[in-house]
Protein backbone atom coordinates (compact mmCIF):
# COMPACT_ATOMS: atom_id res chain seq x y z
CA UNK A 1 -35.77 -176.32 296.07
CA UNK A 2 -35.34 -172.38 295.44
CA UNK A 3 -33.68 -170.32 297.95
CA UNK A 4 -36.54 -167.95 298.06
CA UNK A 5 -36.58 -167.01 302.01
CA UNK A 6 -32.68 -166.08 301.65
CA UNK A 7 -33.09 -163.88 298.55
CA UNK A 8 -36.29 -162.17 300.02
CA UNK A 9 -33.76 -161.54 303.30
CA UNK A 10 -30.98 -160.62 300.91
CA UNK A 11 -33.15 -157.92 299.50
CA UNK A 12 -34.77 -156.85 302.37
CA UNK A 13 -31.70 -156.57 304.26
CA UNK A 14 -29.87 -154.13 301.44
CA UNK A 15 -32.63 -151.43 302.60
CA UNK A 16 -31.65 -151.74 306.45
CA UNK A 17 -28.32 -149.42 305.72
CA UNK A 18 -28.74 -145.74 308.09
CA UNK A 19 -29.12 -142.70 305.66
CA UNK A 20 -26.04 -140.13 305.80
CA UNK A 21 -28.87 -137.67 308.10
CA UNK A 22 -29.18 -140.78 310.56
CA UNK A 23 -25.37 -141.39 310.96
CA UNK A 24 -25.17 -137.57 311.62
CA UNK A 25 -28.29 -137.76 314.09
CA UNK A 26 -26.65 -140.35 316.05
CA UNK A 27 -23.44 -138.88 315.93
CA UNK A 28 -25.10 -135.77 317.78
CA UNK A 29 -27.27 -137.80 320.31
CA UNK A 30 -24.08 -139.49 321.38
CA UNK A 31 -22.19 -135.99 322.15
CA UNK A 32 -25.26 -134.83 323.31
CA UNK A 33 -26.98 -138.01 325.18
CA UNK A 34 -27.55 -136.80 329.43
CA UNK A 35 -25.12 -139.18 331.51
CA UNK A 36 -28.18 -139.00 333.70
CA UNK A 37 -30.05 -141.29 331.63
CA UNK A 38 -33.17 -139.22 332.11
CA UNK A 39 -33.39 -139.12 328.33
CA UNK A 40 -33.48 -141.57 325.73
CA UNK A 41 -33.12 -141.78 322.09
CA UNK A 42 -36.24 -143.40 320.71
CA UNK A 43 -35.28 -143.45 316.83
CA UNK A 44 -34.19 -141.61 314.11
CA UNK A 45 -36.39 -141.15 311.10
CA UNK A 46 -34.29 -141.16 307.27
CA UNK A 47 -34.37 -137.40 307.32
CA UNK A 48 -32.11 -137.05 310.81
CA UNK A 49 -35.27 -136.03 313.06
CA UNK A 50 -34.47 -137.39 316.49
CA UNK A 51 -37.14 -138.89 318.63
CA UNK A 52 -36.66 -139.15 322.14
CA UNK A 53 -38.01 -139.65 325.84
CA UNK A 54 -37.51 -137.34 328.99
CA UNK A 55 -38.10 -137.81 332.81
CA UNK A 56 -37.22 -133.97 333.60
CA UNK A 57 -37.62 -131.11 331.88
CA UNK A 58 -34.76 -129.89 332.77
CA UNK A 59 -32.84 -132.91 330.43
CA UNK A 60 -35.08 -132.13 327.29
CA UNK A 61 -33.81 -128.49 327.72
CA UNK A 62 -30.57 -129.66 327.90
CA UNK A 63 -30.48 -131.99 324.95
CA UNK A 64 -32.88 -129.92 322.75
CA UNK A 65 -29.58 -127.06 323.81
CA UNK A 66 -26.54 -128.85 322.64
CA UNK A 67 -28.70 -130.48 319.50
CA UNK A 68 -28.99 -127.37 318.16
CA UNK A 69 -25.69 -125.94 319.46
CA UNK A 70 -24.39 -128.90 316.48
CA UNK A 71 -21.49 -128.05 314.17
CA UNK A 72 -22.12 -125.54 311.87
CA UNK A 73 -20.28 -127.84 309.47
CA UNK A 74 -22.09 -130.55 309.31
CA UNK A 75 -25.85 -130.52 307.55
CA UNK A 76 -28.38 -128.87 309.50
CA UNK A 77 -30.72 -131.15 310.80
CA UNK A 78 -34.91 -131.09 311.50
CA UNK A 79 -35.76 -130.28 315.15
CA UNK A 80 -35.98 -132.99 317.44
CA UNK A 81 -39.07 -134.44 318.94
CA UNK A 82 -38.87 -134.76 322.30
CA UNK A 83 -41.79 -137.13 324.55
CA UNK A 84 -42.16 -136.97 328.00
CA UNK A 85 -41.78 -140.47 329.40
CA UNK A 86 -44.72 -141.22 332.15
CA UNK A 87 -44.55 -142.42 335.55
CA UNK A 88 -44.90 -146.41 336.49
CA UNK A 89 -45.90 -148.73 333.52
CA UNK A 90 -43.09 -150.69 331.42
């Protein structure tokens, strides 16, 4: 019997592997993630752009902020997309 669910995994899997603008992106959310927790990071598409989900305006400001205060050494990054999270619901 062939092996065919493992190779199908095996080459599925190889494409799973962040791009160097996602490492970066997550890099920043974690320096710039609220200890609040009124924000979340949603994902992070191959180009870097950070998706993520408020409570308070006040946190998006303050992500959105040190996001774009980022190191002018590393690559510059697409804005962020920011989604205000609703009351109730799961």
């Amino acid at each position: 019997m062939w092996p065919w669910p493992w190779l199908v995994c095996a080459a599925g899997c190889a494409g799973l592997k962040n791009t160097p603008e996602q490492d970066l992106a997550y890099a920043r959310w974690a320096a710039c993630e609220p200890r609040s927790g009124l924000a979340d990071i949603d994902r992070v598409e191959p180009s870097g752009r950070i998706w993520f989900t408020y409570y308070m305006e006040s946190e998006r400001l303050k992500v959105v902020e040190c996001l774009e205060k980022a190191p002018s050494s590393g690559a510059s990054l697409p804005s962020p997309v920011a989604v205000l999270r609703g009351k109730g619901g799961a």
